[in-house]
Protein backbone atom coordinates (compact mmCIF):
# COMPACT_ATOMS: atom_id res chain seq x y z
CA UNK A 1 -25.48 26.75 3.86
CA UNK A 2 -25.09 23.65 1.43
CA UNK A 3 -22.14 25.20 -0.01
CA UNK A 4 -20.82 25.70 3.29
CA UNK A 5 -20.86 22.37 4.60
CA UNK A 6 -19.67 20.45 1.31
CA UNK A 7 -16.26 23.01 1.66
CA UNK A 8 -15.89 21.96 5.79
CA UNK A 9 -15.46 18.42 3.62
CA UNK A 10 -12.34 16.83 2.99
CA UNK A 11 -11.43 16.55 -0.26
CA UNK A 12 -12.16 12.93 -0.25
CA UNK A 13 -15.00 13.28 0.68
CA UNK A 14 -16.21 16.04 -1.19
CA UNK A 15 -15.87 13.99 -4.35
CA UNK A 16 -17.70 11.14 -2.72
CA UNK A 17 -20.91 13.85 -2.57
CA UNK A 18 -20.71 15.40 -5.84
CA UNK A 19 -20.23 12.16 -7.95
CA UNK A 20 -22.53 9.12 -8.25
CA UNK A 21 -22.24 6.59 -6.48
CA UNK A 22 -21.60 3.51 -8.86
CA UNK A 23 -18.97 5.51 -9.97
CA UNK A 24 -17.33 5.53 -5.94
CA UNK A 25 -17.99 2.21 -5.99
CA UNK A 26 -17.06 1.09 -9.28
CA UNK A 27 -13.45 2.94 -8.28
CA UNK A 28 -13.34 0.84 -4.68
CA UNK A 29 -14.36 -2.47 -6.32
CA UNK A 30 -11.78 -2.42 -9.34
CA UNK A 31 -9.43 -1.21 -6.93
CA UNK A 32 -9.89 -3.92 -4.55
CA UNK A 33 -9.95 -6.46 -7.16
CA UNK A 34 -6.25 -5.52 -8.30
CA UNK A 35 -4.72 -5.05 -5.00
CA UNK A 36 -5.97 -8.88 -3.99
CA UNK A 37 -3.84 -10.40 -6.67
CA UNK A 38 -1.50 -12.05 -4.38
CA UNK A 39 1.70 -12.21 -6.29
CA UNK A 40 3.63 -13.17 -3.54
CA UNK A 41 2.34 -16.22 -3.19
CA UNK A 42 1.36 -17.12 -6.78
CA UNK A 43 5.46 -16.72 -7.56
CA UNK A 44 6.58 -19.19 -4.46
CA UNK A 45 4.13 -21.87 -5.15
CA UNK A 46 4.51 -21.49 -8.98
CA UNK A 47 8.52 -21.53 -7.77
CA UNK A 48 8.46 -24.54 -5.57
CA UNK A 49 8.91 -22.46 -3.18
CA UNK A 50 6.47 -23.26 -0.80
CA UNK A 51 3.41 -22.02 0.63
CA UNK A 52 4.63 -18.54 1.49
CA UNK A 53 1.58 -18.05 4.52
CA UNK A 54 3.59 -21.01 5.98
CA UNK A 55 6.97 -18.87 6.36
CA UNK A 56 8.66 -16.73 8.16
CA UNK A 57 5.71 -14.26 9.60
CA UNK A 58 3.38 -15.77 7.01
CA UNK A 59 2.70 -12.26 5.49
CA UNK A 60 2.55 -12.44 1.32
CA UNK A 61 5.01 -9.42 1.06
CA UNK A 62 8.43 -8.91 -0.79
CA UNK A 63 9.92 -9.15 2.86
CA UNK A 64 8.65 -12.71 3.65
CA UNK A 65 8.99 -13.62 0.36
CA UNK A 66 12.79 -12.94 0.94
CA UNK A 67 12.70 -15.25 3.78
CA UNK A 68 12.61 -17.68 1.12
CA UNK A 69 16.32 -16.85 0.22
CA UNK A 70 14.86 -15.99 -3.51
CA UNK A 71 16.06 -12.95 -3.82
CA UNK A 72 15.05 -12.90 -7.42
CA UNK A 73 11.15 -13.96 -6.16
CA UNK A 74 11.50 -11.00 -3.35
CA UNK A 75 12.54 -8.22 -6.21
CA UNK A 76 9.72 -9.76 -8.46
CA UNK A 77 7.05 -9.68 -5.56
CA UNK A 78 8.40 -5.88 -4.82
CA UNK A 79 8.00 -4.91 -8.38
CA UNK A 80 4.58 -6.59 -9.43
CA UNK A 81 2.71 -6.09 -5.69
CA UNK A 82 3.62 -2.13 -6.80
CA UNK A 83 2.51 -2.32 -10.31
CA UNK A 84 -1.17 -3.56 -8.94
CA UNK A 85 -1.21 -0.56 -7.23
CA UNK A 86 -0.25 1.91 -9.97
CA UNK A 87 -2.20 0.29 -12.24
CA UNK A 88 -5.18 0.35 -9.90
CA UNK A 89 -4.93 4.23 -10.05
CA UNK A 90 -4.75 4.26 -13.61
CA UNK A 91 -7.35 2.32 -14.36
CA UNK A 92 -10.09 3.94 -12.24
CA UNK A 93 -8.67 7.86 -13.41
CA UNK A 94 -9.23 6.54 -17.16
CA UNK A 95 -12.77 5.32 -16.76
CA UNK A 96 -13.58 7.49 -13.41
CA UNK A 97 -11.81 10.34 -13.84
CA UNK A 98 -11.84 12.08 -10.36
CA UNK A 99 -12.24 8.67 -8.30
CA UNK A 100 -8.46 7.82 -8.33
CA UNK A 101 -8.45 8.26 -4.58
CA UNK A 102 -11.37 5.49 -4.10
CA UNK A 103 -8.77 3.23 -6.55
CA UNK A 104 -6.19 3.85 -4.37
CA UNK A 105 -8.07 2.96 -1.49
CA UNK A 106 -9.65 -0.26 -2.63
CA UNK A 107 -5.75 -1.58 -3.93
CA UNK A 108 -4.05 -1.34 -0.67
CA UNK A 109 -7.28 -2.47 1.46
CA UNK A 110 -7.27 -5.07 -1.37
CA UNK A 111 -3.81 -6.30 -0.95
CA UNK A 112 -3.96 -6.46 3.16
CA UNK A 113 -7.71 -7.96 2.83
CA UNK A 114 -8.04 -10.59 -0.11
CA UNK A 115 -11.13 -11.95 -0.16
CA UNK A 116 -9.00 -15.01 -1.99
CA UNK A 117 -6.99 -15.48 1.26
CA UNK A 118 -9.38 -15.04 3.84
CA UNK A 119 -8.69 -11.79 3.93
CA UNK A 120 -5.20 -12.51 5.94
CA UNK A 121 -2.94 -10.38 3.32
CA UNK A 122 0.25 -8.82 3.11
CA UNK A 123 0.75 -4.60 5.04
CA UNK A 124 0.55 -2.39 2.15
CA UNK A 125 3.78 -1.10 2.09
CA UNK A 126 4.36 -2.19 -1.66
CA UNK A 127 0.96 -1.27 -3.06
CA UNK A 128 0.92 1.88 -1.25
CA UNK A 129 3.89 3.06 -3.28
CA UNK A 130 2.17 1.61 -6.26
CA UNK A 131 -0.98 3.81 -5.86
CA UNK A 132 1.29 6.82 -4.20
CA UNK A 133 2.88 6.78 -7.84
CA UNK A 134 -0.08 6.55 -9.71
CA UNK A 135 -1.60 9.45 -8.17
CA UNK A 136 1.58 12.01 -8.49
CA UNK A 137 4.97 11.08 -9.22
CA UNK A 138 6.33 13.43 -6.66
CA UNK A 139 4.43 11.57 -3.96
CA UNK A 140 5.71 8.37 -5.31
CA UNK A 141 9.23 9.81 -5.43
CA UNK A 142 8.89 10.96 -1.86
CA UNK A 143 7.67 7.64 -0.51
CA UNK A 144 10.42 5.95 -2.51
CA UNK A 145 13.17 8.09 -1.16
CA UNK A 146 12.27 7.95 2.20
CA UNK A 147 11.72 3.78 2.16
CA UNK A 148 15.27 3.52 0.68
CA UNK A 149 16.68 5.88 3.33
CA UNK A 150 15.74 3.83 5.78
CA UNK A 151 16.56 0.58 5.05
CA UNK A 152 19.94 1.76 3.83
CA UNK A 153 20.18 3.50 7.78
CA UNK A 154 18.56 1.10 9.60
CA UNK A 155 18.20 -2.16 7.91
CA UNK A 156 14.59 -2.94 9.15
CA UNK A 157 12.42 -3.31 6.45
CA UNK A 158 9.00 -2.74 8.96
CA UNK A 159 10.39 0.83 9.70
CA UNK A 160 11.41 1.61 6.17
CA UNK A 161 7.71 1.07 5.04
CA UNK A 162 6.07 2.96 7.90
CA UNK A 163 8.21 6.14 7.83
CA UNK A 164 7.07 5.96 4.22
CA UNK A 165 3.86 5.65 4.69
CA UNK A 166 3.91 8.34 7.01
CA UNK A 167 5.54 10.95 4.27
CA UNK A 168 2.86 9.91 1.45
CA UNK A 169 0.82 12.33 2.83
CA UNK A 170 3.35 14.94 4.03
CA UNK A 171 4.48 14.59 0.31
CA UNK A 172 1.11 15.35 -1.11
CA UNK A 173 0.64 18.38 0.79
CA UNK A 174 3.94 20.07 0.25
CA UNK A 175 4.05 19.01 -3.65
CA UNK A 176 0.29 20.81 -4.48
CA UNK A 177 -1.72 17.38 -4.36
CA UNK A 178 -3.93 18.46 -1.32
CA UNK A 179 -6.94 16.41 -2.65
CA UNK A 180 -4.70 13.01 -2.06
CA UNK A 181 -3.85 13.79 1.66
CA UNK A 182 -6.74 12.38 3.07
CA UNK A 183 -6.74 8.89 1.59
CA UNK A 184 -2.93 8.79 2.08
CA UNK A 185 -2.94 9.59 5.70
CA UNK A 186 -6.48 6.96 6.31
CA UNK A 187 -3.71 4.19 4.23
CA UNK A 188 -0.88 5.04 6.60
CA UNK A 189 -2.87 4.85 9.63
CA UNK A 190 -3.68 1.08 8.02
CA UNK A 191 -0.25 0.10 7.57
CA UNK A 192 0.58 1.98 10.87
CA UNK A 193 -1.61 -0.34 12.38
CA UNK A 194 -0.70 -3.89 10.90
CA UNK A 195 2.60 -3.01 11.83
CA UNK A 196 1.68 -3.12 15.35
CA UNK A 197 3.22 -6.03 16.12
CA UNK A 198 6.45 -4.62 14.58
CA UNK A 199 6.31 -1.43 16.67
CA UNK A 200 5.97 -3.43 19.72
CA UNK A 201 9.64 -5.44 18.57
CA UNK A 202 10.64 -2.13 17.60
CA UNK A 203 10.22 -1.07 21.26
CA UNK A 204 11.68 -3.77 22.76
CA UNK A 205 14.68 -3.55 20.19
CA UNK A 206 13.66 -7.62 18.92
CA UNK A 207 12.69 -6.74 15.32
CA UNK A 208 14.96 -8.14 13.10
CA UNK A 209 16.96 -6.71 10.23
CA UNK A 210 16.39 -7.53 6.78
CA UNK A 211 17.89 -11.13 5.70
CA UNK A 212 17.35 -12.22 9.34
CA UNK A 213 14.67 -14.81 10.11
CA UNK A 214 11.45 -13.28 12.45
């Protein structure tokens, strides 16, 4: 009967049963701790480029940052706010082997949640590639493809990130990395949902491309 119920279990959660939990924990924590490293903002200030929370949509991301007209600053945000992620995953599968997914989880809640910032972060988008790469290149590829698709079709940066967001977990599935679908599809329903604001401007067809002020 035991047996029974622990396979009705997600994969995710599965894990979360058969391993201690310190080690769950542990994997959340370190992963949160990462993710909240808000690079965005450490690179305007250190810049002189302003308080980034006081520009444009006030969100730390590579697309605000942009707003900026620092190109250079948006590419660096981009690049860094995905390493934290990746590195994140790495970290936790060396000394947690198995608890990648809680990693995962903990850098992108990190980066939309730092404690640092009252907990008013950036939407993931970034990070989530960061961790979708450190879990399986192939996912990472997928999520990259996708992003890039869309802002070279539609030049809206909000829809780029959801639609990839949305295939991290499609990706997983179809590439044999089952056991990452369920934490990929709880992190796009978060980014789904502080994009809700941008869905509602997507709607109304007032969300503005990328290089235009919000």
């Amino acid at each position: 009967m035991a047996a029974k119920r622990e396979a009705a279990l997600s994969p995710l959660c599965a894990v979360a049963v058969k391993t201690p939990f310190v080690n769950v924990l542990f994997s959340l924590i370190v992963g949160y701790l990462l993710g909240s490293v808000p690079f965005g903002l450490i690179l305007t200030r250190a810049t002189g480029a302003g308080d980034l929370r006081a520009i444009g949509s006030g969100n730390i991301g590579a697309t605000n940052v942009l707003r900026t007209g620092r190109k250079g600053l948006a590419a660096a945000t981009l690049l860094l706010d995905l390493a934290k992620g990746a590195a994140a995953v790495l970290l936790v599968r060396n000394f947690w082997p198995g608890m990648e997914a809680f990693g995962a989880l903990g850098a992108v809640i990190g980066h939309c949640f730092p404690v640092w910032l009252r907990f008013r972060g950036g939407k993931g988008v970034s990070t989530l590639m960061g961790v979708s790469l450190g879990l399986a290149w192939p996912i990472g590829l997928a999520y990259a493809l996708v992003w890039l698709a869309m802002l070279a079709i539609t030049r809206v940066s909000s829809l780029g990130g959801m639609c990839a967001a949305i295939a991290a977990p499609l990706a997983a599935w179809f590439t044999g990395h089952a056991d990452y679908v369920p934490v990929l599809a709880v992190l796009a329903l978060l980014v789904l949902f502080l994009h809700r604001a941008n869905i509602g401007r997507l709607m109304a067809g007032t969300e503005p491309r990328i290089g235009r002020a919000k």
